[in-house]
C-alpha atoms as a PDB file:
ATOM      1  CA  UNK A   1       8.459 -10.751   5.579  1.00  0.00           C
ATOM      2  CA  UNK A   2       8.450  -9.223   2.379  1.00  0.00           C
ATOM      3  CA  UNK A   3       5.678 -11.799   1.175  1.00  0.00           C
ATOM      4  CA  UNK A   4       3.217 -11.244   4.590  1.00  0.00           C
ATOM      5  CA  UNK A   5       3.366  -7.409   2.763  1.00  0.00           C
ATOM      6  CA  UNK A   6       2.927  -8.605  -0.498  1.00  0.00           C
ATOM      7  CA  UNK A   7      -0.490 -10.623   0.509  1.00  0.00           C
ATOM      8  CA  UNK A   8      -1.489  -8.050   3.030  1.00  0.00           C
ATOM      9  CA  UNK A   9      -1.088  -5.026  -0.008  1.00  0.00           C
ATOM     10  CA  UNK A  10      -2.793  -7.258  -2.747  1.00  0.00           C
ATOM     11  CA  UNK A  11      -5.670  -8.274  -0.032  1.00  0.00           C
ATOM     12  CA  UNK A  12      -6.362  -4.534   0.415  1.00  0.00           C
ATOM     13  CA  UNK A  13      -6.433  -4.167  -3.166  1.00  0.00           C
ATOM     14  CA  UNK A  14      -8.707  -6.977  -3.897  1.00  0.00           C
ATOM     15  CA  UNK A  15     -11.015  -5.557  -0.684  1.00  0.00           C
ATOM     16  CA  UNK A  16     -10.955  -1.863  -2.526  1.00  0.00           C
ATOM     17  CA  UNK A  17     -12.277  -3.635  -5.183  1.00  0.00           C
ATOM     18  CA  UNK A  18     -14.670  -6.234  -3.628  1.00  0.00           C
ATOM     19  CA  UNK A  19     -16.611  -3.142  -1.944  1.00  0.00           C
ATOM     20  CA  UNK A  20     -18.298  -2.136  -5.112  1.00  0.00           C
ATOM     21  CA  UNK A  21     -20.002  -5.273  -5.353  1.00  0.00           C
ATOM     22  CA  UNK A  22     -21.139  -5.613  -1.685  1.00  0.00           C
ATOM     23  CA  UNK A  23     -24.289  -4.864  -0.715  1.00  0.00           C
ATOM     24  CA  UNK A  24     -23.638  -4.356   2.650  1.00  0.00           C
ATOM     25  CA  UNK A  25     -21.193  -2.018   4.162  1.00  0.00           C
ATOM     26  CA  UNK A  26     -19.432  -0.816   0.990  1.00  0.00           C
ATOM     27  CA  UNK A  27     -18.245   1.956   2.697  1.00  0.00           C
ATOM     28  CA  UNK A  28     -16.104  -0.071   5.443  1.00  0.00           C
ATOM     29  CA  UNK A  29     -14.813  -2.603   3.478  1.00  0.00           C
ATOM     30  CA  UNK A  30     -13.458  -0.496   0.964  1.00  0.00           C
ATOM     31  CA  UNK A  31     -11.912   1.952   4.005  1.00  0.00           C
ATOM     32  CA  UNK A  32     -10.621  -1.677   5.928  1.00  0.00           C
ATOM     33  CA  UNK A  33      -9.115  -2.217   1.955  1.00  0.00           C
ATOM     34  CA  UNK A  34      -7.638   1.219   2.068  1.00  0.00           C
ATOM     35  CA  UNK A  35      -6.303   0.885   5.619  1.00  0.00           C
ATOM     36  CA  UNK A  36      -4.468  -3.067   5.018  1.00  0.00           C
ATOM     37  CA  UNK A  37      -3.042  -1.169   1.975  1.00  0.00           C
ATOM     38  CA  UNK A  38      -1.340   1.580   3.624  1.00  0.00           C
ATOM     39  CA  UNK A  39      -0.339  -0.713   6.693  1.00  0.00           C
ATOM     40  CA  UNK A  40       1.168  -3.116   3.845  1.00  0.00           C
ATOM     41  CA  UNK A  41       3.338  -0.297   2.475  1.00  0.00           C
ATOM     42  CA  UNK A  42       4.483   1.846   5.706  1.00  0.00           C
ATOM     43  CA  UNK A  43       5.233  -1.188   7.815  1.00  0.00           C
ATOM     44  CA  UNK A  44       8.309  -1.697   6.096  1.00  0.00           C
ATOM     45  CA  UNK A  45       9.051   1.590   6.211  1.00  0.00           C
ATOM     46  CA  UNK A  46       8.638   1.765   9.719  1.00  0.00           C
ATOM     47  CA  UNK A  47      10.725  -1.473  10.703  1.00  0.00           C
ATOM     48  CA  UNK A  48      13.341   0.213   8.584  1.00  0.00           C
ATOM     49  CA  UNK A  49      13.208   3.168  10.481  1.00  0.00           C
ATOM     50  CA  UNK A  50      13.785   1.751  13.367  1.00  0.00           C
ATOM     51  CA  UNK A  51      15.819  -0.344  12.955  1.00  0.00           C
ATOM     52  CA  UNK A  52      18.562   2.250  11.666  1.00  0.00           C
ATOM     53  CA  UNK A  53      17.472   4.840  14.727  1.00  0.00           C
ATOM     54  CA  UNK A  54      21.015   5.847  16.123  1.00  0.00           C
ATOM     55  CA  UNK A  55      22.711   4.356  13.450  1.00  0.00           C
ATOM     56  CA  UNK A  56      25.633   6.629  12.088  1.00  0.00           C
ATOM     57  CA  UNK A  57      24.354   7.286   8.669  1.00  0.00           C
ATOM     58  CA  UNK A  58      26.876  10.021   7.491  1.00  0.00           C
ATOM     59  CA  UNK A  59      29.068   7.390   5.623  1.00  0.00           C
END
């Protein structure tokens, strides 16, 4: 899993930086780069979260 978020976070990266050089659309791909980024780093988050819901976490 961990490397699915690695290539989805570095993707978004490379997209943020790919929209300076399109000609067309700069706007979205550097907002669909923004948005794979943030999905890439609070998806894990998220799974973690649920996964521990209920989960006595007092020690």
């Amino acid at each position: 899993m961990i490397v699915l978020f690695l290539v989805l976070f570095l993707g978004g990266i490379y997209m943020m930086g790919a929209a300076f050089n399109v000609t067309e659309f700069p706007g979205l791909v550097f907002s669909g780069g923004l948005l794979i980024t943030s999905a890439a780093v609070g998806i894990p988050f998220l799974i973690a979260a649920v996964e521990h819901r209920g989960a006595d976490n007092r020690g």
